[in-house]
PDB file of N, CA and C in Angstrom:
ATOM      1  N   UNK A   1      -1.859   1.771  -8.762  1.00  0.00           N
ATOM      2  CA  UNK A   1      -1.897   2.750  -7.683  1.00  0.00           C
ATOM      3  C   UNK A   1      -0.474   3.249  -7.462  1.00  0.00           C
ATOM      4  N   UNK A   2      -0.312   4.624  -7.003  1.00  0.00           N
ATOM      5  CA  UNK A   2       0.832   5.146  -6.913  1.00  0.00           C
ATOM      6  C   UNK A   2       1.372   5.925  -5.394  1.00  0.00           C
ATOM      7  N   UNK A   3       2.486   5.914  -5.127  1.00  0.00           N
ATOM      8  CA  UNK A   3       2.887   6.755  -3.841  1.00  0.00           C
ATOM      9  C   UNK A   3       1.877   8.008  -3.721  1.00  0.00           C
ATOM     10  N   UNK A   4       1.131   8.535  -4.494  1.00  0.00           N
ATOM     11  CA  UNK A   4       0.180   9.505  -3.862  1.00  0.00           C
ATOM     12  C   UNK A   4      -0.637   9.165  -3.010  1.00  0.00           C
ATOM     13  N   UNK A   5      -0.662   7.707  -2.944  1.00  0.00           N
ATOM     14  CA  UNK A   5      -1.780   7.344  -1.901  1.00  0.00           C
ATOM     15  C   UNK A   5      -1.339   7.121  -1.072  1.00  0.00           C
ATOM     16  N   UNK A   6      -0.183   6.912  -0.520  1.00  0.00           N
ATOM     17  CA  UNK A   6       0.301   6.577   0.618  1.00  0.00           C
ATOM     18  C   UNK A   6      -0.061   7.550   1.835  1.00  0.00           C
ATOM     19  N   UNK A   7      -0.334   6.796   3.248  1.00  0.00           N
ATOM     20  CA  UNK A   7      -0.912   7.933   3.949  1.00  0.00           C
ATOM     21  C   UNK A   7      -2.595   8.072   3.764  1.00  0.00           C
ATOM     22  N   UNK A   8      -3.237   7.895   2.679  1.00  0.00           N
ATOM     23  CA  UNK A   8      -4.486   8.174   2.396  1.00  0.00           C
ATOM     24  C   UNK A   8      -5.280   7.207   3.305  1.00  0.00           C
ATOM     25  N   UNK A   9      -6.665   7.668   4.106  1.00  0.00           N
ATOM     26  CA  UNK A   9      -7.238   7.064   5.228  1.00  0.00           C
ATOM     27  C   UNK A   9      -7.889   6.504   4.187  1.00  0.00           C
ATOM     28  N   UNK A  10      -8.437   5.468   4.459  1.00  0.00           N
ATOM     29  CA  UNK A  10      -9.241   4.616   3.687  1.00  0.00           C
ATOM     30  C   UNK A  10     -10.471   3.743   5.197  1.00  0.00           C
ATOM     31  N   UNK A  11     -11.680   3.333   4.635  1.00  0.00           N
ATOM     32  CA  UNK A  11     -12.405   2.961   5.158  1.00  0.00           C
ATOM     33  C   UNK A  11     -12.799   1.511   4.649  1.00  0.00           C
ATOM     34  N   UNK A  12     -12.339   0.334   6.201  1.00  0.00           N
ATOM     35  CA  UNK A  12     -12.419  -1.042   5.016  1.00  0.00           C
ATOM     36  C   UNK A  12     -14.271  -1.459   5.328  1.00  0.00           C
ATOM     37  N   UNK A  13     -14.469  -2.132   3.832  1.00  0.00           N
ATOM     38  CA  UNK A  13     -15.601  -2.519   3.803  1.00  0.00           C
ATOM     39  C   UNK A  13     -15.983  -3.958   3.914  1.00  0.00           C
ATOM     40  N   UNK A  14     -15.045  -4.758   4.188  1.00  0.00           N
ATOM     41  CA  UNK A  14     -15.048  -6.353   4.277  1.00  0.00           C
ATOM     42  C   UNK A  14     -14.348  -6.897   5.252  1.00  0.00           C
ATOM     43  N   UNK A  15     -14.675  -7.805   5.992  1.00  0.00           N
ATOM     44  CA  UNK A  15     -13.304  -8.395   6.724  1.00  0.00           C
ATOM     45  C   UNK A  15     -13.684  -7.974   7.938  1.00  0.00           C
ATOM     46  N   UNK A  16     -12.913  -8.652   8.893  1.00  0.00           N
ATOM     47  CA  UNK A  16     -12.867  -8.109  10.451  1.00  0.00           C
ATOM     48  C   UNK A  16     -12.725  -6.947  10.757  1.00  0.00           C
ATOM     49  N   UNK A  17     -12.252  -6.219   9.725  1.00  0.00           N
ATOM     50  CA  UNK A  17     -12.025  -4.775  10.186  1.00  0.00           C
ATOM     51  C   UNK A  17     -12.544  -4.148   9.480  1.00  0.00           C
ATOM     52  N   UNK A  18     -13.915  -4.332   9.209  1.00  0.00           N
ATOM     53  CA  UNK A  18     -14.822  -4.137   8.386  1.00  0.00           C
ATOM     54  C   UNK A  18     -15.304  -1.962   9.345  1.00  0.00           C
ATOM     55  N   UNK A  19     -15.494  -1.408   8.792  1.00  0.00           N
ATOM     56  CA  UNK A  19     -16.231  -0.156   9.248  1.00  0.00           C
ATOM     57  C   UNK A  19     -15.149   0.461  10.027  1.00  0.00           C
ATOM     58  N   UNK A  20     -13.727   0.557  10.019  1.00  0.00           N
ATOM     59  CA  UNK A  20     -12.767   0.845  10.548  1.00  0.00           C
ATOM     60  C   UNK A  20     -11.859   1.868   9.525  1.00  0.00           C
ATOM     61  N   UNK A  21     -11.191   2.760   9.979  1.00  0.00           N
ATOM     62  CA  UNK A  21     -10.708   3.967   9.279  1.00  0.00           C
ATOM     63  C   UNK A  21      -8.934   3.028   9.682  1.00  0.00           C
ATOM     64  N   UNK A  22      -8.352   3.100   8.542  1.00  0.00           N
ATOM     65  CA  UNK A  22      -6.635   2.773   8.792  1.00  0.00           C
ATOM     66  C   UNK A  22      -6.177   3.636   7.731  1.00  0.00           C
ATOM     67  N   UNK A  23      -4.904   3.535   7.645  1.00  0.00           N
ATOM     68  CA  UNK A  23      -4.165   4.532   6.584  1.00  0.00           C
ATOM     69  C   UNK A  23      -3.237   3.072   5.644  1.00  0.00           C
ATOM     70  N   UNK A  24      -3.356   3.438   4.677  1.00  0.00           N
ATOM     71  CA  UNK A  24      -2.099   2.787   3.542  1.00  0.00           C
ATOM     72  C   UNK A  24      -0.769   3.811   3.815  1.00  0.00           C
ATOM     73  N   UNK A  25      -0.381   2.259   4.011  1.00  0.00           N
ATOM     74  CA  UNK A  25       1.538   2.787   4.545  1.00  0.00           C
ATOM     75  C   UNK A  25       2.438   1.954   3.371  1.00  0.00           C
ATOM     76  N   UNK A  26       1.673   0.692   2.619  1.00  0.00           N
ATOM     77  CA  UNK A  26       2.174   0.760   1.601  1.00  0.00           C
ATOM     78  C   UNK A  26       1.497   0.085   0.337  1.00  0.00           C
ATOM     79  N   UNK A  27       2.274  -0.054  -1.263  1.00  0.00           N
ATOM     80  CA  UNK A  27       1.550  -0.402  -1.904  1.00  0.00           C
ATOM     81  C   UNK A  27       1.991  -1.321  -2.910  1.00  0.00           C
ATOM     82  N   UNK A  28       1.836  -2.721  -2.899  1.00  0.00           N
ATOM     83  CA  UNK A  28       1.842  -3.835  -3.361  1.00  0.00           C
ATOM     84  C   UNK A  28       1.739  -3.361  -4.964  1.00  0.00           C
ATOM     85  N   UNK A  29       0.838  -3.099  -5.596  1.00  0.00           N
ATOM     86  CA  UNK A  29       0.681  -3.238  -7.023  1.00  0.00           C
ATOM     87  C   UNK A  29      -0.802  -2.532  -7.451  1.00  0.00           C
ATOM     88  N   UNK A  30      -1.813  -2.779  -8.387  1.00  0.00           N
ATOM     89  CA  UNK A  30      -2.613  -1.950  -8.609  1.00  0.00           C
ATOM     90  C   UNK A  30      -3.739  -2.766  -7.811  1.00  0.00           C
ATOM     91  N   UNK A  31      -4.009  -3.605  -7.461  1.00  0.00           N
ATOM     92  CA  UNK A  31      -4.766  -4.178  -6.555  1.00  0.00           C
ATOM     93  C   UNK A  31      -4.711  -4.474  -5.034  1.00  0.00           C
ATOM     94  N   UNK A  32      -3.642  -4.598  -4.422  1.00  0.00           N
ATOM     95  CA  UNK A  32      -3.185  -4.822  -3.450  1.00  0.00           C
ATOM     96  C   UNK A  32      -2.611  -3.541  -2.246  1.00  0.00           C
ATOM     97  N   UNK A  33      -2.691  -3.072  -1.556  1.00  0.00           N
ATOM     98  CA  UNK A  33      -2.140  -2.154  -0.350  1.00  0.00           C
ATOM     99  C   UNK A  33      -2.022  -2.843   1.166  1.00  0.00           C
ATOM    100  N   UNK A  34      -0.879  -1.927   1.698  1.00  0.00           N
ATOM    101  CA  UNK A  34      -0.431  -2.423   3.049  1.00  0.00           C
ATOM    102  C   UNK A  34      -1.383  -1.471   3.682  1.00  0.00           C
ATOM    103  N   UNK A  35      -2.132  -1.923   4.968  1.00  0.00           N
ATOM    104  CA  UNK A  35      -2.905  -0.820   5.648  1.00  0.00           C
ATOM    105  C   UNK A  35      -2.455  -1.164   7.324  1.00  0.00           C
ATOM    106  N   UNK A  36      -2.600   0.142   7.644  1.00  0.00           N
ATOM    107  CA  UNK A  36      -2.072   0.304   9.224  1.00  0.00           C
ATOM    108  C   UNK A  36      -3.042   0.812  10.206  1.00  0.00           C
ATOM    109  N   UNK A  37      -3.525   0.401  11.108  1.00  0.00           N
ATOM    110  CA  UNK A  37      -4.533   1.312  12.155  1.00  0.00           C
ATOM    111  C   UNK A  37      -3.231   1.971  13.357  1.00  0.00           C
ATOM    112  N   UNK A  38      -2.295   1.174  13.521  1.00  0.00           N
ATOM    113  CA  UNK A  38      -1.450   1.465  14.656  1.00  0.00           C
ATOM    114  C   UNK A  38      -1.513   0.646  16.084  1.00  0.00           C
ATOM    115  N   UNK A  39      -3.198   0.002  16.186  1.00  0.00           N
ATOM    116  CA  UNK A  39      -2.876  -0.641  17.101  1.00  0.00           C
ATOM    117  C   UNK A  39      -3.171  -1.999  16.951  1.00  0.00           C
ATOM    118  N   UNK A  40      -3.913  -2.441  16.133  1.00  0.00           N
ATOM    119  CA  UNK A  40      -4.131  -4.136  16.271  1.00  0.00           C
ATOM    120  C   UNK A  40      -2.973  -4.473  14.516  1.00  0.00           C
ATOM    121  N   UNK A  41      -3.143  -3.654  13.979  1.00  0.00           N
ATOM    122  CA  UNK A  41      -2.130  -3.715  12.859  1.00  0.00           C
ATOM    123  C   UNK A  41      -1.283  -2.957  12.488  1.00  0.00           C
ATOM    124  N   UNK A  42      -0.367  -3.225  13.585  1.00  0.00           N
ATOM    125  CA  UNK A  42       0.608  -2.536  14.043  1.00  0.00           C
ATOM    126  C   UNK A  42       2.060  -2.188  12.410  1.00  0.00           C
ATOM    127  N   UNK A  43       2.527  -1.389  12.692  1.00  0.00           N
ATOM    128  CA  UNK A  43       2.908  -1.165  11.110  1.00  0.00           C
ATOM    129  C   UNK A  43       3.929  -1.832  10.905  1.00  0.00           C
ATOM    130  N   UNK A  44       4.493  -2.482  11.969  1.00  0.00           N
ATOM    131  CA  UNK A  44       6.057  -4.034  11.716  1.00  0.00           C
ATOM    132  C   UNK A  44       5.143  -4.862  10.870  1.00  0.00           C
ATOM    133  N   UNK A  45       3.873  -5.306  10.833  1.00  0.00           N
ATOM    134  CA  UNK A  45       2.794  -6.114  10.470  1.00  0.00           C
ATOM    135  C   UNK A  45       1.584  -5.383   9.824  1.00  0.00           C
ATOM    136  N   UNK A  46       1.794  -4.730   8.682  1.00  0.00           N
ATOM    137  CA  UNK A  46       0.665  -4.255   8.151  1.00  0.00           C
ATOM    138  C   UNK A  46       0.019  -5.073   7.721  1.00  0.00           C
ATOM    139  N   UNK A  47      -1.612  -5.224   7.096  1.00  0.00           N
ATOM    140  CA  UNK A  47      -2.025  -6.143   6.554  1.00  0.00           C
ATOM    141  C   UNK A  47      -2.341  -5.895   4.622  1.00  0.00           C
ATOM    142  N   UNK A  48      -2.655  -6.885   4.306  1.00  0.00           N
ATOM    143  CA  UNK A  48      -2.318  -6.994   2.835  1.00  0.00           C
ATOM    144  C   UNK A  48      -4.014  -6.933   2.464  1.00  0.00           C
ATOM    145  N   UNK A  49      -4.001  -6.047   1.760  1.00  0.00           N
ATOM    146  CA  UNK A  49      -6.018  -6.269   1.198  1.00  0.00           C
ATOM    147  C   UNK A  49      -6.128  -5.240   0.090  1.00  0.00           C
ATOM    148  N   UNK A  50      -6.921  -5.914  -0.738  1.00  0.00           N
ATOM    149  CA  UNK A  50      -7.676  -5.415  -1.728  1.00  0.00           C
ATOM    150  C   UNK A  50      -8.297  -4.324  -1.641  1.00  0.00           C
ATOM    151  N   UNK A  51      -7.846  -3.451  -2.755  1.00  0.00           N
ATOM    152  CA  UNK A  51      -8.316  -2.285  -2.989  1.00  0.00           C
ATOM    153  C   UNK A  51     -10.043  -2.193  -3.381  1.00  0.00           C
ATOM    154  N   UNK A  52     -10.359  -3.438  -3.431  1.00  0.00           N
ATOM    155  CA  UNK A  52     -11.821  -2.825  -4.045  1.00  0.00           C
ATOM    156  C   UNK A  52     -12.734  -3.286  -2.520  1.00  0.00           C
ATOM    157  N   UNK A  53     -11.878  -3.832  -1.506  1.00  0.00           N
ATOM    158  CA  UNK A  53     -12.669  -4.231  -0.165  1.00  0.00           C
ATOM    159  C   UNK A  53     -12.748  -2.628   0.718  1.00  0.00           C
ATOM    160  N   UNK A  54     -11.894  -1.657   0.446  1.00  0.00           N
ATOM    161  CA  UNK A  54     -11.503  -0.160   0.711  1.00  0.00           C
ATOM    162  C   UNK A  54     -12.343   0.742   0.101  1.00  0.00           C
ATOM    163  N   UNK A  55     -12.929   1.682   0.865  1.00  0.00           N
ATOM    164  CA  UNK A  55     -13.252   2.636   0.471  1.00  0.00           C
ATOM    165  C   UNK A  55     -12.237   3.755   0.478  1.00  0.00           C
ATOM    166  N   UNK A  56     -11.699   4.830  -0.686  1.00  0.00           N
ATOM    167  CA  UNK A  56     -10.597   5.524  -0.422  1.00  0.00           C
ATOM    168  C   UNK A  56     -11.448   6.822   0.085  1.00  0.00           C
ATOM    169  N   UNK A  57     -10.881   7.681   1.380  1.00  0.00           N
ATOM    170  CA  UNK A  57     -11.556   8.592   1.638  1.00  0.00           C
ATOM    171  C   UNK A  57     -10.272  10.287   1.217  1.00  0.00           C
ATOM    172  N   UNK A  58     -10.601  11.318   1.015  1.00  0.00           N
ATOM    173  CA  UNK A  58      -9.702  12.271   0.623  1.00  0.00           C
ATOM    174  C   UNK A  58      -9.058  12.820   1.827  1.00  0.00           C
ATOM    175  N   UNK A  59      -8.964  12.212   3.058  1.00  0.00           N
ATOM    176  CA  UNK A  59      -8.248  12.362   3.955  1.00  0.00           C
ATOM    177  C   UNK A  59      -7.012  11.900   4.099  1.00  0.00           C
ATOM    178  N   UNK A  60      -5.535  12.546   4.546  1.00  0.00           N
ATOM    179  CA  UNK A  60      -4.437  11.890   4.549  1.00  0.00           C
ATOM    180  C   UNK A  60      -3.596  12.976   5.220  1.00  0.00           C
ATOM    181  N   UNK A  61      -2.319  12.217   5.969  1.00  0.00           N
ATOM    182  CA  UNK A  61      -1.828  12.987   6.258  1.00  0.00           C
ATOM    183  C   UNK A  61      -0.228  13.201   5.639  1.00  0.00           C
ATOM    184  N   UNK A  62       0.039  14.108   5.701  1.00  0.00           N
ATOM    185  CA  UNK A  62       1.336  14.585   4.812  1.00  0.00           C
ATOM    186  C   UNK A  62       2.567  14.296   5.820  1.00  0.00           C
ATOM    187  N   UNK A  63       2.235  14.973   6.918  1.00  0.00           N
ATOM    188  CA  UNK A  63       3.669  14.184   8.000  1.00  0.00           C
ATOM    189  C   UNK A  63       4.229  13.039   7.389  1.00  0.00           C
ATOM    190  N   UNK A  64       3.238  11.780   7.924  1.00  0.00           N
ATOM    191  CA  UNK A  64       3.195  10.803   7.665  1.00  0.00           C
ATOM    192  C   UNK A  64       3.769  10.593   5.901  1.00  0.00           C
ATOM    193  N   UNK A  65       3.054  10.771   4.913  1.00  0.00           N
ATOM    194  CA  UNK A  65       3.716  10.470   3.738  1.00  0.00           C
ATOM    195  C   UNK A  65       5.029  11.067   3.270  1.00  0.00           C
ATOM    196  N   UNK A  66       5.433  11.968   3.887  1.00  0.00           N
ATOM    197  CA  UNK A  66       6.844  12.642   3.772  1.00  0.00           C
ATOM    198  C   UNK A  66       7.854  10.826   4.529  1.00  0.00           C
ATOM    199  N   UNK A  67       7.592  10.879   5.601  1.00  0.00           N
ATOM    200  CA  UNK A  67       8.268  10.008   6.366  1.00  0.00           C
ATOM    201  C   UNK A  67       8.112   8.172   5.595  1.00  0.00           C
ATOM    202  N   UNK A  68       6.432   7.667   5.099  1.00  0.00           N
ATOM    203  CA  UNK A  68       7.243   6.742   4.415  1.00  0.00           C
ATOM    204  C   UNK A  68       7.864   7.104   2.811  1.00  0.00           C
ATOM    205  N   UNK A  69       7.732   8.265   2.152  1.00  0.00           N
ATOM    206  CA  UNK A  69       8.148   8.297   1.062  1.00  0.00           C
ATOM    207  C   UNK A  69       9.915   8.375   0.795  1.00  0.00           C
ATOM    208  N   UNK A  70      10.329   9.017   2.547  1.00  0.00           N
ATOM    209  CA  UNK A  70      11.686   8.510   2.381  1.00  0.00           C
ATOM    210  C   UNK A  70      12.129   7.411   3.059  1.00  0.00           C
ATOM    211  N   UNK A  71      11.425   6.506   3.204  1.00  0.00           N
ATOM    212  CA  UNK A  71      11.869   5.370   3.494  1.00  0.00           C
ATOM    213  C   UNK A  71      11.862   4.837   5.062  1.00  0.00           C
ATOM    214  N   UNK A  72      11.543   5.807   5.832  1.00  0.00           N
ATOM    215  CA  UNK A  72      11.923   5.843   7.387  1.00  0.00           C
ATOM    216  C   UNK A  72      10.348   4.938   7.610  1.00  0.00           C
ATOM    217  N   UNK A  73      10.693   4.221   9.112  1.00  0.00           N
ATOM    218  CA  UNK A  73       9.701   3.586   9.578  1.00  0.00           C
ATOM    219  C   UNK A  73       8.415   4.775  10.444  1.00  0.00           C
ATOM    220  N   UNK A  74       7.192   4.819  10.004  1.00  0.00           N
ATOM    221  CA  UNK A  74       6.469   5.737  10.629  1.00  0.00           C
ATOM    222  C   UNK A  74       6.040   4.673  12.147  1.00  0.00           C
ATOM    223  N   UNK A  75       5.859   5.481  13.373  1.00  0.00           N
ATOM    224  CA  UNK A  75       5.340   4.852  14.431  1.00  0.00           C
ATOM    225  C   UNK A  75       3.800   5.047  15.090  1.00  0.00           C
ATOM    226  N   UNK A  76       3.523   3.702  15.477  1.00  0.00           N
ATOM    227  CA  UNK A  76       2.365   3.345  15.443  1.00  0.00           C
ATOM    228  C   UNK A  76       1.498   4.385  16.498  1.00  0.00           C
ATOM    229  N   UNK A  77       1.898   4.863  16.946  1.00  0.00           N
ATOM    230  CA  UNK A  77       1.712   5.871  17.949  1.00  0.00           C
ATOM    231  C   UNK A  77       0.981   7.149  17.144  1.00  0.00           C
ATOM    232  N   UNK A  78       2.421   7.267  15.835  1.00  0.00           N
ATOM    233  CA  UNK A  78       1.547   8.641  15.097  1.00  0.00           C
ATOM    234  C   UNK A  78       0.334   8.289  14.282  1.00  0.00           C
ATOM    235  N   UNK A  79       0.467   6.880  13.775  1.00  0.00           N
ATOM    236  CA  UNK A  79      -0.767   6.279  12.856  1.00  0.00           C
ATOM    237  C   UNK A  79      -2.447   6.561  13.653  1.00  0.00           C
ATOM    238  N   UNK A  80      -1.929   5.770  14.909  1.00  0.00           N
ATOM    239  CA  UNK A  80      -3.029   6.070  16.142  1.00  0.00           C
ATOM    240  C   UNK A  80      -3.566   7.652  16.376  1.00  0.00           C
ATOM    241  N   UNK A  81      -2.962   8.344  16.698  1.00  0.00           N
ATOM    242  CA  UNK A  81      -3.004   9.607  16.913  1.00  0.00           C
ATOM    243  C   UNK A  81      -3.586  10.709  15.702  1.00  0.00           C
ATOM    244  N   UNK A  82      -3.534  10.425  14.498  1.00  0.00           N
ATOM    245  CA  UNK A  82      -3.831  11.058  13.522  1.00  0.00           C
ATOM    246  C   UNK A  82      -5.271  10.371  13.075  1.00  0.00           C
ATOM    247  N   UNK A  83      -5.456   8.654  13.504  1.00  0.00           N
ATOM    248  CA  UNK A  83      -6.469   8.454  12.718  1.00  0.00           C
ATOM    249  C   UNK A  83      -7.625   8.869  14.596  1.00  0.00           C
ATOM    250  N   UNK A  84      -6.921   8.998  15.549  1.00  0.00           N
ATOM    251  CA  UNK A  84      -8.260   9.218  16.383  1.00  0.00           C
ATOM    252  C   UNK A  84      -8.534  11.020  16.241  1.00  0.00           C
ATOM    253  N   UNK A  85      -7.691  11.784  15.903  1.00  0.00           N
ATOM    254  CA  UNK A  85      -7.855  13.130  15.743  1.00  0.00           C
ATOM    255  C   UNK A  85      -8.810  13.066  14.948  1.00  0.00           C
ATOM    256  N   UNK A  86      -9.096  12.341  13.071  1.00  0.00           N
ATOM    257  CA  UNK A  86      -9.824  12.465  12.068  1.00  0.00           C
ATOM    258  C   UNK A  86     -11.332  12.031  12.509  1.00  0.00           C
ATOM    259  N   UNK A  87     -10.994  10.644  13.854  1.00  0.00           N
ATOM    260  CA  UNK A  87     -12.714  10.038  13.703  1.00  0.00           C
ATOM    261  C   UNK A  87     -12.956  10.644  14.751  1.00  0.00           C
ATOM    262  N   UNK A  88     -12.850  11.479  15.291  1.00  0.00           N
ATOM    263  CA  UNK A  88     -13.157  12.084  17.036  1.00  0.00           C
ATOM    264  C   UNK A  88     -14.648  12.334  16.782  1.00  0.00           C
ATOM    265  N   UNK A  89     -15.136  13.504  16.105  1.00  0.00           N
ATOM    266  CA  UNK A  89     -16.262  13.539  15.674  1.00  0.00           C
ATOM    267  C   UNK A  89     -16.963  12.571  14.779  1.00  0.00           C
ATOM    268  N   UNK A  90     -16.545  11.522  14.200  1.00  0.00           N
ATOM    269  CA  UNK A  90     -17.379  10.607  13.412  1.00  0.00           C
ATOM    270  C   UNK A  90     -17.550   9.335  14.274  1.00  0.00           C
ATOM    271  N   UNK A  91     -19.077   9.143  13.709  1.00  0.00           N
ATOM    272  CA  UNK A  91     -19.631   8.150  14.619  1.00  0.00           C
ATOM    273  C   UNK A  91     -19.072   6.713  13.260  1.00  0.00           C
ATOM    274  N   UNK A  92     -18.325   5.838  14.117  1.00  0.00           N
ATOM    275  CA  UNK A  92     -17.901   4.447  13.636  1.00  0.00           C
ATOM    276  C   UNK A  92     -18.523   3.475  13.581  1.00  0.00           C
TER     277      UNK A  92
END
């Protein structure tokens, strides 16, 4: 997996945070990604999970991947804010 995904909303399918929309903020290797919701996994503490427990959805935001692609810390505030704009209309 490559920095194009970074930013990309993904939908997890396993786990406690099972049916929940977060974004990959970063990426471990071809199996592995950091994922962020903003508020219970807050992005000082992303969590570590398998790409095949993820559904990848073609949603993402570019703000956001500009900001971690140069390195800067994105805040959990904008993670929050972008993923409640995307599910406003979707039933969770």
């Amino acid at each position: 997996m490559d920095n194009s995904n970074l930013s990309r909303v993904v939908l997890s399918k396993a786990g406690r945070d099972a049916k929940k929309y977060l974004i990959i903020v970063g990426i471990k290797n071809d199996d592995y990604v950091y994922i962020s919701d903003g508020r219970l996994r807050r992005t000082e503490s992303p969590k570590l999970k398998k790409i095949k427990h993820l559904e990848l959805t073609d949603m993402y935001s570019e703000e956001i991947k500009n900001i971690l692609i140069s390195g800067d810390k994105v805040s959990n505030i904008k993670i929050l804010k972008f993923l409640q704009s995307i599910t406003h209309n979707k039933e969770v």
